[in-house]
C-alpha atoms as a PDB file:
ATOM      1  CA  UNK A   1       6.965 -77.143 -12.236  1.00  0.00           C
ATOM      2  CA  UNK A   2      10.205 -76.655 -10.285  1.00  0.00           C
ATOM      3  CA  UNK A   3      10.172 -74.818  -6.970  1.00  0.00           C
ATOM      4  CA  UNK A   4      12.443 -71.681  -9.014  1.00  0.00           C
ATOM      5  CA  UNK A   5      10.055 -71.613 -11.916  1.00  0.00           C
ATOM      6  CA  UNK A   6       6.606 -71.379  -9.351  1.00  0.00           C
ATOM      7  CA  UNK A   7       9.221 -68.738  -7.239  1.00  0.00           C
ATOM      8  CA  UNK A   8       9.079 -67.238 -10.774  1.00  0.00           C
ATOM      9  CA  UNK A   9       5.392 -67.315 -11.908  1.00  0.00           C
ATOM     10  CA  UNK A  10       4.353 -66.158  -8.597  1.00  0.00           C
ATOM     11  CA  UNK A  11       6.352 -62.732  -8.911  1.00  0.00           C
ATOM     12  CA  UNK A  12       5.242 -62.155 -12.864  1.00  0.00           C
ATOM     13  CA  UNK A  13       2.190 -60.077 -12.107  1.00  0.00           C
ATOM     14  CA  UNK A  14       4.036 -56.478 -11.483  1.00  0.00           C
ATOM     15  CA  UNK A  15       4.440 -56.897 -15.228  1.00  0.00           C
ATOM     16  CA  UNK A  16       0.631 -57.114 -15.811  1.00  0.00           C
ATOM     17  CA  UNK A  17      -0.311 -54.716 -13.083  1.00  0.00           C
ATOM     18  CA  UNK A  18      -3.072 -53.037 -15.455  1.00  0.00           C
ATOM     19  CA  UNK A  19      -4.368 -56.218 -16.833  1.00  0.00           C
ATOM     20  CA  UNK A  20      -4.605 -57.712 -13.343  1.00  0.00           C
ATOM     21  CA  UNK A  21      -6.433 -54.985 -12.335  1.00  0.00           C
ATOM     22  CA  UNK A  22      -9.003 -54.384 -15.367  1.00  0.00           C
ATOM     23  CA  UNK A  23      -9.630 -58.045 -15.740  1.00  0.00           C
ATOM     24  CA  UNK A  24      -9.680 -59.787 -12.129  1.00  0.00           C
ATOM     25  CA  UNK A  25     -12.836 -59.391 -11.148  1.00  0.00           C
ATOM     26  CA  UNK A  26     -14.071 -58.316  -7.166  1.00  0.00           C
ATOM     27  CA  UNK A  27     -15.237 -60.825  -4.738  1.00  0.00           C
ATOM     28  CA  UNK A  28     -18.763 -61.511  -3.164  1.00  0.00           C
ATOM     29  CA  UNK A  29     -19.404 -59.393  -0.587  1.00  0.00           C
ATOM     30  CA  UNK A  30     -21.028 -62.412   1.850  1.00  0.00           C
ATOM     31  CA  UNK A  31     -18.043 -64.637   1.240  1.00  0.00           C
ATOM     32  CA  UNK A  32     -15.551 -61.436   2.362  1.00  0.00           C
ATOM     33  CA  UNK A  33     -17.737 -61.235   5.312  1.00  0.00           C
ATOM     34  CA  UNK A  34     -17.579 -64.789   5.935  1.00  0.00           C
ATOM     35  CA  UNK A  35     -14.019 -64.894   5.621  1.00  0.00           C
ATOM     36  CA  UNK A  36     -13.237 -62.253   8.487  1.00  0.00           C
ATOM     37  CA  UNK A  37     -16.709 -62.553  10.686  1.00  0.00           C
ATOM     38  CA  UNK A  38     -15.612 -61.223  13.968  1.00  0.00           C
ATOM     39  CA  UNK A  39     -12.307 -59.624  13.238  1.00  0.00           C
ATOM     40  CA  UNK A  40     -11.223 -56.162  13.224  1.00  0.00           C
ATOM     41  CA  UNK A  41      -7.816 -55.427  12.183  1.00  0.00           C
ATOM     42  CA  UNK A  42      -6.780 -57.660   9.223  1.00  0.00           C
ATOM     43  CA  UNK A  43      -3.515 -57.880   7.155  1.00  0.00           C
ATOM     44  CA  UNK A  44      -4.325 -58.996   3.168  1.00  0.00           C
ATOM     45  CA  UNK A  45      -1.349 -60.684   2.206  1.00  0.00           C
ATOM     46  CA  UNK A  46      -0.339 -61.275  -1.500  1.00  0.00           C
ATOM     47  CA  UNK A  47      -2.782 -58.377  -1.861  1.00  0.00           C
ATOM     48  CA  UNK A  48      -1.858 -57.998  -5.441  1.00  0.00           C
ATOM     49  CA  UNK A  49      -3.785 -54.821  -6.886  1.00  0.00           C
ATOM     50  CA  UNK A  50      -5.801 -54.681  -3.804  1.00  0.00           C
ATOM     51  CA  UNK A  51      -9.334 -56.984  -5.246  1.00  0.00           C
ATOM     52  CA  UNK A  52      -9.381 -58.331  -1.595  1.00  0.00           C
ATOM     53  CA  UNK A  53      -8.463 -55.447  -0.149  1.00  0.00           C
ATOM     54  CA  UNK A  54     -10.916 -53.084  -1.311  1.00  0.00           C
ATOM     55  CA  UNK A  55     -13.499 -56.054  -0.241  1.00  0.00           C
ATOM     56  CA  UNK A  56     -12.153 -55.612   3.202  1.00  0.00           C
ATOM     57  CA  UNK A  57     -12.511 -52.224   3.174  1.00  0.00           C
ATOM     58  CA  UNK A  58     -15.990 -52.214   2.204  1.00  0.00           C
ATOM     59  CA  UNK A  59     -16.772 -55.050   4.960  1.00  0.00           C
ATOM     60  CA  UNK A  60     -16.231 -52.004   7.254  1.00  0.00           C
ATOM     61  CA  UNK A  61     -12.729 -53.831   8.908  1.00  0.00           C
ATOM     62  CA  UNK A  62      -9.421 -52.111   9.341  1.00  0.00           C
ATOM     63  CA  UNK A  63      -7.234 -53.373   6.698  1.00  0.00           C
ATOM     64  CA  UNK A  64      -3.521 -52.961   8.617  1.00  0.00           C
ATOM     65  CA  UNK A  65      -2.074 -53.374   5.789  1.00  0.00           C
ATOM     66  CA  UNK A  66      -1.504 -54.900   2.286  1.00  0.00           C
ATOM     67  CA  UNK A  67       1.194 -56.810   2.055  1.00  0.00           C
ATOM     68  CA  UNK A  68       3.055 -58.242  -1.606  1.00  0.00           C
ATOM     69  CA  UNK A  69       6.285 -59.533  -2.615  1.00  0.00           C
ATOM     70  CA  UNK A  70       6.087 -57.051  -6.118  1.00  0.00           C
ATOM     71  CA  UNK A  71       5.940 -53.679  -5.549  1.00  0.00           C
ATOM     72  CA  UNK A  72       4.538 -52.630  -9.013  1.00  0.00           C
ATOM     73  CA  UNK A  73       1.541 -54.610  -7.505  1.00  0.00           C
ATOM     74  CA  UNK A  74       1.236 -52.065  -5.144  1.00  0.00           C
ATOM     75  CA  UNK A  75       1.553 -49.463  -6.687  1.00  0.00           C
ATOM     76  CA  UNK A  76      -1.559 -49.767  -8.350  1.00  0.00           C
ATOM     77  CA  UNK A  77      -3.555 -51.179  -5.198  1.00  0.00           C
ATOM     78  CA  UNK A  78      -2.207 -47.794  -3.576  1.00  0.00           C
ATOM     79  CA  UNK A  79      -4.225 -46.020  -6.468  1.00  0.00           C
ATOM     80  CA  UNK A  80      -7.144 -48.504  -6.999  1.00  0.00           C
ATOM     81  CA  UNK A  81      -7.782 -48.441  -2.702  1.00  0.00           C
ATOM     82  CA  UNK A  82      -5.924 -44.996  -1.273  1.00  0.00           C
ATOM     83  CA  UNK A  83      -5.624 -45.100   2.513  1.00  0.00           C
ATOM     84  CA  UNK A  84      -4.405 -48.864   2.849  1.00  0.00           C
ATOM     85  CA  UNK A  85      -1.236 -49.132   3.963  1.00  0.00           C
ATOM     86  CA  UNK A  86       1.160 -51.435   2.081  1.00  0.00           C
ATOM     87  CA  UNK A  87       4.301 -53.420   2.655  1.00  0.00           C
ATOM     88  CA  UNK A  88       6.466 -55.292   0.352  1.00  0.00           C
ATOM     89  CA  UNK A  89       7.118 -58.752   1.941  1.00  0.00           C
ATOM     90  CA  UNK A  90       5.629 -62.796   1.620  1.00  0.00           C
ATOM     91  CA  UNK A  91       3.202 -65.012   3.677  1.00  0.00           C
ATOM     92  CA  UNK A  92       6.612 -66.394   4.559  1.00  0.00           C
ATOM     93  CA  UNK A  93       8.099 -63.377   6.234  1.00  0.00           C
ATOM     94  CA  UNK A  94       4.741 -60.694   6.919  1.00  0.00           C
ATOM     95  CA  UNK A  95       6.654 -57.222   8.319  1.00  0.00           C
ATOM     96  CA  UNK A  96       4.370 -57.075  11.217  1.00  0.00           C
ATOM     97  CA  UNK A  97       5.321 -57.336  14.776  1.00  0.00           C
ATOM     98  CA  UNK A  98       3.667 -60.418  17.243  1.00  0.00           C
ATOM     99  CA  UNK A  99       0.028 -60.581  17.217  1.00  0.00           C
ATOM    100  CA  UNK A 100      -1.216 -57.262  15.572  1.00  0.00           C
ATOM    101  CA  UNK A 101      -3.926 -58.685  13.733  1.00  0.00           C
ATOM    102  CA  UNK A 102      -7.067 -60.380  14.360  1.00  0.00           C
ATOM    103  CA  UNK A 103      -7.153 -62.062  11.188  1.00  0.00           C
ATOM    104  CA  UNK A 104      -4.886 -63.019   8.072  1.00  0.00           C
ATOM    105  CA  UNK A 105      -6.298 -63.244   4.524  1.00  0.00           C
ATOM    106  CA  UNK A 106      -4.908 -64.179   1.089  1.00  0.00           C
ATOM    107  CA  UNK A 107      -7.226 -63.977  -1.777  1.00  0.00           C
ATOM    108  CA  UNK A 108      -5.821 -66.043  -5.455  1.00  0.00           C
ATOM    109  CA  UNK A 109      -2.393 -66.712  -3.180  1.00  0.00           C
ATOM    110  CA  UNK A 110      -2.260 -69.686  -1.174  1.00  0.00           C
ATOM    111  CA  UNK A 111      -1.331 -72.290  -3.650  1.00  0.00           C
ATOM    112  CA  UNK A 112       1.681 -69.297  -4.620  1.00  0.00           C
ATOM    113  CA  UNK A 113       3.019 -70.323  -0.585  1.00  0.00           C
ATOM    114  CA  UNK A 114       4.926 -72.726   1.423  1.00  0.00           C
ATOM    115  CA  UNK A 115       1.791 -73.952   3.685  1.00  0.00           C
ATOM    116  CA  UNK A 116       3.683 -74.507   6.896  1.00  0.00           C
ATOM    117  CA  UNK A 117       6.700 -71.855   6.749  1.00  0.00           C
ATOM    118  CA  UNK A 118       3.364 -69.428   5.579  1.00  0.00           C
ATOM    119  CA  UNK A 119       0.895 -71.157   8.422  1.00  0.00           C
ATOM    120  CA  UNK A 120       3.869 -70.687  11.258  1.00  0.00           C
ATOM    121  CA  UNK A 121       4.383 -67.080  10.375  1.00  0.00           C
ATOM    122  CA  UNK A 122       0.956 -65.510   9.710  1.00  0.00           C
ATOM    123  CA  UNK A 123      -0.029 -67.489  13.248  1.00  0.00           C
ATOM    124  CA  UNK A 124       2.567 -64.985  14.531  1.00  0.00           C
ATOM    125  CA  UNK A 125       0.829 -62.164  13.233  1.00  0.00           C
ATOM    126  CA  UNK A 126      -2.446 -62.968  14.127  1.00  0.00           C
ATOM    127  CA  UNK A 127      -3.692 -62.789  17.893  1.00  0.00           C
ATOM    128  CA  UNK A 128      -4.775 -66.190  20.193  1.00  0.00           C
ATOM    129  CA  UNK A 129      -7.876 -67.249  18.582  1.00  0.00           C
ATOM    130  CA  UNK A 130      -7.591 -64.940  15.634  1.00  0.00           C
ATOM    131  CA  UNK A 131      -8.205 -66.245  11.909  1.00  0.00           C
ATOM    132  CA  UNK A 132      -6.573 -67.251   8.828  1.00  0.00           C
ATOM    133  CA  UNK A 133      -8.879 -66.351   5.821  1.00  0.00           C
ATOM    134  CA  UNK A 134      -8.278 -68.385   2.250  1.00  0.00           C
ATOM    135  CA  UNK A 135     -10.338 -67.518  -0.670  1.00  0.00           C
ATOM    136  CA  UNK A 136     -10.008 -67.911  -4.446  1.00  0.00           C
ATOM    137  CA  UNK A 137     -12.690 -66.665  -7.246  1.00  0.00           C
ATOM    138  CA  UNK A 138     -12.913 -69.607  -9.642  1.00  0.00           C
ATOM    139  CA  UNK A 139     -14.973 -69.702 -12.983  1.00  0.00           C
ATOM    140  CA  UNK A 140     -17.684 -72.019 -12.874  1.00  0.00           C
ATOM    141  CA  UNK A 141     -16.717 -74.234 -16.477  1.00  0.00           C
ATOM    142  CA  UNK A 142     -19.973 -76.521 -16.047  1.00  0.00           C
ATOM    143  CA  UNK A 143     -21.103 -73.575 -18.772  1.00  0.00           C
ATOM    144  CA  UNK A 144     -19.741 -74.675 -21.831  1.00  0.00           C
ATOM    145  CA  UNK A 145     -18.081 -71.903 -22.998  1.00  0.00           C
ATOM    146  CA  UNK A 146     -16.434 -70.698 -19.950  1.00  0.00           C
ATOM    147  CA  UNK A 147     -14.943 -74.817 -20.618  1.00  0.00           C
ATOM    148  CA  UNK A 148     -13.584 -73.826 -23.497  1.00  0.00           C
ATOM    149  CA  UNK A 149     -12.548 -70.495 -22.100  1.00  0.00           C
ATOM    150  CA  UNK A 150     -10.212 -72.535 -19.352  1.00  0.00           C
ATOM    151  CA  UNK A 151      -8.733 -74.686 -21.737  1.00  0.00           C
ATOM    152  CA  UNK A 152      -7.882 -71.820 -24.168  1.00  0.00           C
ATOM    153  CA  UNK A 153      -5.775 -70.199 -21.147  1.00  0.00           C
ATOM    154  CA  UNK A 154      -4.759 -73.113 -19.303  1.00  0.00           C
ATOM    155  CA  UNK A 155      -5.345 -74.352 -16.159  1.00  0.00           C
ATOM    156  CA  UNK A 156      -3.743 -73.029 -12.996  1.00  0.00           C
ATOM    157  CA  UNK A 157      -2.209 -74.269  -9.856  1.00  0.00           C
ATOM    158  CA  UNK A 158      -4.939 -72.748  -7.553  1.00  0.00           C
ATOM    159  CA  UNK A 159      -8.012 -74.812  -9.726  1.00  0.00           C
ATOM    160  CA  UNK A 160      -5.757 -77.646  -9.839  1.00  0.00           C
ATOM    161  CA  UNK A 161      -5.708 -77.765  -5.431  1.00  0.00           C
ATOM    162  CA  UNK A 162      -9.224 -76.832  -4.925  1.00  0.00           C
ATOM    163  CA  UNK A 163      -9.895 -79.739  -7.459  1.00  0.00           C
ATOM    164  CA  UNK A 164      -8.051 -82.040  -5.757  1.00  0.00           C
ATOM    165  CA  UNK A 165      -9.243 -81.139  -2.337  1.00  0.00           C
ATOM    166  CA  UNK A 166      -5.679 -80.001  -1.421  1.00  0.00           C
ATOM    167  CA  UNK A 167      -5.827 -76.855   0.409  1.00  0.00           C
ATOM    168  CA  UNK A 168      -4.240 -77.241   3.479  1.00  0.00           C
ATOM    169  CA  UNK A 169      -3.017 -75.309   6.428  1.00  0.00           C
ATOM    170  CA  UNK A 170      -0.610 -75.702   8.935  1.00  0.00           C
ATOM    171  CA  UNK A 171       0.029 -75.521  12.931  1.00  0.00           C
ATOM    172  CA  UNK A 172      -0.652 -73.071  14.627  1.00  0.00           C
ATOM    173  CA  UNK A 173      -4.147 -73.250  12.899  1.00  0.00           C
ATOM    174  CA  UNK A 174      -6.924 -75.865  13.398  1.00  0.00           C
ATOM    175  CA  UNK A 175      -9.071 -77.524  10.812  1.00  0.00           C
ATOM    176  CA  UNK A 176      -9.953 -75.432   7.915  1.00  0.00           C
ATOM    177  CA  UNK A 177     -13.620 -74.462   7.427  1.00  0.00           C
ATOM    178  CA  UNK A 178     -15.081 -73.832   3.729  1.00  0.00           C
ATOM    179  CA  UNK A 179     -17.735 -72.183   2.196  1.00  0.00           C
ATOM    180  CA  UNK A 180     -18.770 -71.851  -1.697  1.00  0.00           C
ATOM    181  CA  UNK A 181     -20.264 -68.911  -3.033  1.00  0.00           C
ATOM    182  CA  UNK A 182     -21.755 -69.024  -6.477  1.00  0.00           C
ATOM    183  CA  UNK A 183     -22.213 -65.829  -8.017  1.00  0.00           C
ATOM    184  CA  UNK A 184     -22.306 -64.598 -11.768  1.00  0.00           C
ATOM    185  CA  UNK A 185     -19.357 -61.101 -13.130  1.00  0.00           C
ATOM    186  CA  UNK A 186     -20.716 -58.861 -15.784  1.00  0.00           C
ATOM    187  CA  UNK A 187     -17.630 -58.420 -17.820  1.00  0.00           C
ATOM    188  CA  UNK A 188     -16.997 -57.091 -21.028  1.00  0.00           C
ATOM    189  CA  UNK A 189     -14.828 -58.864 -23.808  1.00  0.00           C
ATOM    190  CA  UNK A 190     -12.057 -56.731 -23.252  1.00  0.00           C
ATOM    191  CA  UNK A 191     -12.024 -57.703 -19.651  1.00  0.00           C
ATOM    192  CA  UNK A 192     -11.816 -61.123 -20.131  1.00  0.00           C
ATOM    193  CA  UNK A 193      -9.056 -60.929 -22.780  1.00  0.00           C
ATOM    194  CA  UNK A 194      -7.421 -58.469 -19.543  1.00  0.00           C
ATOM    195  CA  UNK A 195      -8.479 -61.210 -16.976  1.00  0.00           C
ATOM    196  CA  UNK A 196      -6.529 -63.837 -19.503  1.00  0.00           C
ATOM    197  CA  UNK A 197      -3.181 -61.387 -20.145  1.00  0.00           C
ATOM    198  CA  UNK A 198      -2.981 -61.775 -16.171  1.00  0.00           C
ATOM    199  CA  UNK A 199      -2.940 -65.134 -15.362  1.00  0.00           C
ATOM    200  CA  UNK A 200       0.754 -66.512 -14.488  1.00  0.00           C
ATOM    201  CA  UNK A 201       1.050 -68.961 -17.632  1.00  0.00           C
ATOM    202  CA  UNK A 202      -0.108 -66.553 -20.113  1.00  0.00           C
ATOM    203  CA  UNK A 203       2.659 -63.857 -18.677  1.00  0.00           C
ATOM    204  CA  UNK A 204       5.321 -66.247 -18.642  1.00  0.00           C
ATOM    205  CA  UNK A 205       4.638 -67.480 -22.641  1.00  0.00           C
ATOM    206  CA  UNK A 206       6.893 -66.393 -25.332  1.00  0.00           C
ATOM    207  CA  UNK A 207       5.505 -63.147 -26.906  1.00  0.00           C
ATOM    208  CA  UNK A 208       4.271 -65.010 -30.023  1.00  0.00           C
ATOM    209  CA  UNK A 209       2.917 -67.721 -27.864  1.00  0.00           C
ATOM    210  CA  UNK A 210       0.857 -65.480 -25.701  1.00  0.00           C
ATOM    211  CA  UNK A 211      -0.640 -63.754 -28.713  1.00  0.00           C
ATOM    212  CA  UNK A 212      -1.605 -66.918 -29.960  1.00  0.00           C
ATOM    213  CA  UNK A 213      -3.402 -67.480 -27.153  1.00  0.00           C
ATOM    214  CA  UNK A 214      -5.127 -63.907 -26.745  1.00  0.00           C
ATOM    215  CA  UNK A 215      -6.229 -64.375 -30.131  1.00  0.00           C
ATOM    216  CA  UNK A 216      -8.017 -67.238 -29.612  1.00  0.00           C
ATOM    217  CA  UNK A 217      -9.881 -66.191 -27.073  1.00  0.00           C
ATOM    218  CA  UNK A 218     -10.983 -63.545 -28.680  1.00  0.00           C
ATOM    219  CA  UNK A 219     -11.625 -65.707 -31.549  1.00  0.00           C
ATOM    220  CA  UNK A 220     -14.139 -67.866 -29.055  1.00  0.00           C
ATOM    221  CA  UNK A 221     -16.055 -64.837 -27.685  1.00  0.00           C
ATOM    222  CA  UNK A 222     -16.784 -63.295 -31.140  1.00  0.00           C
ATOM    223  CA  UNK A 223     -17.717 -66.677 -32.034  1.00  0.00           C
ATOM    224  CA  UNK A 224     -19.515 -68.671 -29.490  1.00  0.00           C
ATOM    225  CA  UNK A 225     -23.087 -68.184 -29.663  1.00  0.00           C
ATOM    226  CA  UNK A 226     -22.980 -67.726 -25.611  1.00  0.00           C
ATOM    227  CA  UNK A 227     -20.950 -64.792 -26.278  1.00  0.00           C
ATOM    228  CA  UNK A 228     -21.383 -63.581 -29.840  1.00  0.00           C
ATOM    229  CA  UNK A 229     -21.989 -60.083 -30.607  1.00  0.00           C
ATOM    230  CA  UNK A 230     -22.149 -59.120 -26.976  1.00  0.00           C
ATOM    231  CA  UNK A 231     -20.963 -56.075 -24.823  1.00  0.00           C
ATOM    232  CA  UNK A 232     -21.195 -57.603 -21.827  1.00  0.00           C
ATOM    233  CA  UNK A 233     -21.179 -61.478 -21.257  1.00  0.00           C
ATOM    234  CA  UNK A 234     -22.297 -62.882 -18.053  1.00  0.00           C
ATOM    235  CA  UNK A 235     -19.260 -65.322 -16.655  1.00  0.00           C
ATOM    236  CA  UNK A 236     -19.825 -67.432 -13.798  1.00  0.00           C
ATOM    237  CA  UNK A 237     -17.985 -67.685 -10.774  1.00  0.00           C
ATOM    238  CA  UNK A 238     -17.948 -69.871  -7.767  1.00  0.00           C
ATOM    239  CA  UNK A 239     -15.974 -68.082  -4.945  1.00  0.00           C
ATOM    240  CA  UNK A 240     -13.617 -70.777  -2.353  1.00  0.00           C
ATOM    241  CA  UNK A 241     -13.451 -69.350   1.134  1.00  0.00           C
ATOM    242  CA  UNK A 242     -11.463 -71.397   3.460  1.00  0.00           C
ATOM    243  CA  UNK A 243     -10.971 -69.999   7.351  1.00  0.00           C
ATOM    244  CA  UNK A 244      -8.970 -71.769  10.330  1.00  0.00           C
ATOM    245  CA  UNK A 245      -8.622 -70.585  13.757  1.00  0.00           C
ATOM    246  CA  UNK A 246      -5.531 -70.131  15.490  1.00  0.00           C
ATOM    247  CA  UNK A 247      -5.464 -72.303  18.330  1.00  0.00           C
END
């Protein structure tokens, strides 16, 4: 992929606001703590429809702000999680003056950023010995049909880096810490098919193309005797925190 057409993918999602919204599921409420133990004031950058965001909130911190690059994004995170205030701008350029934070998160974003340019600015943000806070849900596909599931919608960039041990931060933050959280999302079907609709590769696909795809998906949970017949299905997660300290 060239650097325009991940520019691209990583601004698609205003499109799929809803879908993002219904089918991205919420994340663990000991790995959110983890991520921002000891902080108060936090910015959640590439806050998307605001799944980190109302996390934060509910951890009890003051969420600054949310800050994305789409404001259709926000829109809905400014209905989904009232009170937070939100700013259009990038992990490359954050619209927040010299230390105002004690700690900078991005939840399913890293992997959409320029590690140093992104490392070098949110260490602006954040205060002397504040944090940087990385964390990605990921579906656990050593259950067969969640497998199948991920190679019905395609892999993505951010399991491709975690797989290859290739998250990485930048000066001025010091060695990354990690933490995995396994944990299991009640979700219905029509959830999943909404958590498929909002990954990058599926919005970018042709309209034909995409319904192919959506189709067999739904094709695999009517099918699949994990899955067939069932309201709710139980999909398995295992949550990637990452945190670094500014130095």
């Amino acid at each position: 992929m060239t650097d325009a057409e991940r520019a691209a993918r990583a601004t698609s999602f205003g499109g799929a606001a809803a879908a993002y919204s219904t089918g991205r599921p919420t994340y663990p409420a000991d790995a959110v703590a983890w991520l921002v133990e000891g902080a108060t004031r936090v910015v959640d950058v590439g806050a998307g429809t605001g799944k980190l965001t109302a996390g934060l909130a509910a951890a009890g911190v003051e969420v600054v702000a949310a800050v994305d690059p789409d404001a259709a994004m926000l829109a809905t995170l400014q209905r989904d999680v009232p009170g937070v205030p939100v700013l259009v701008g990038t992990a490359e350029s954050v619209p927040l003056p010299d230390g105002a934070v004690d700690a900078a998160v991005l939840g399913q974003a890293w992997h959409w950023v320029d590690p140093d340019a992104a490392s070098a600015e949110l260490g602006r943000v954040v205060r002397p010995a504040g944090l940087l806070g990385l964390i990605w849900n990921i579906r656990d596909e050593s259950e067969p049909w969640v497998a199948e599931l991920g190679a019905r919608m395609h892999g993505s960039d951010a399991e491709q880096m975690i797989g290859d041990a290739a998250v990485r931060v930048a000066a001025p933050f010091g060695p990354l810490e990690e933490r995995r959280f396994p944990w299991t999302a009640t979700r219905t079907p029509d959830e999943i098919l909404a958590m498929a609709s909002s990954r990058s590769y599926v919005i970018a696909l042709p309209e034909d193309e995409r319904a192919g795809v959506l189709a067999s998906i739904r094709d695999l949970l009517s099918t699949h005797p994990a899955t067939a017949g069932r309201d709710r299905v139980e999909l398995p997660y295992i949550t990637y925190a990452y945190r670094a300290r500014r130095g």
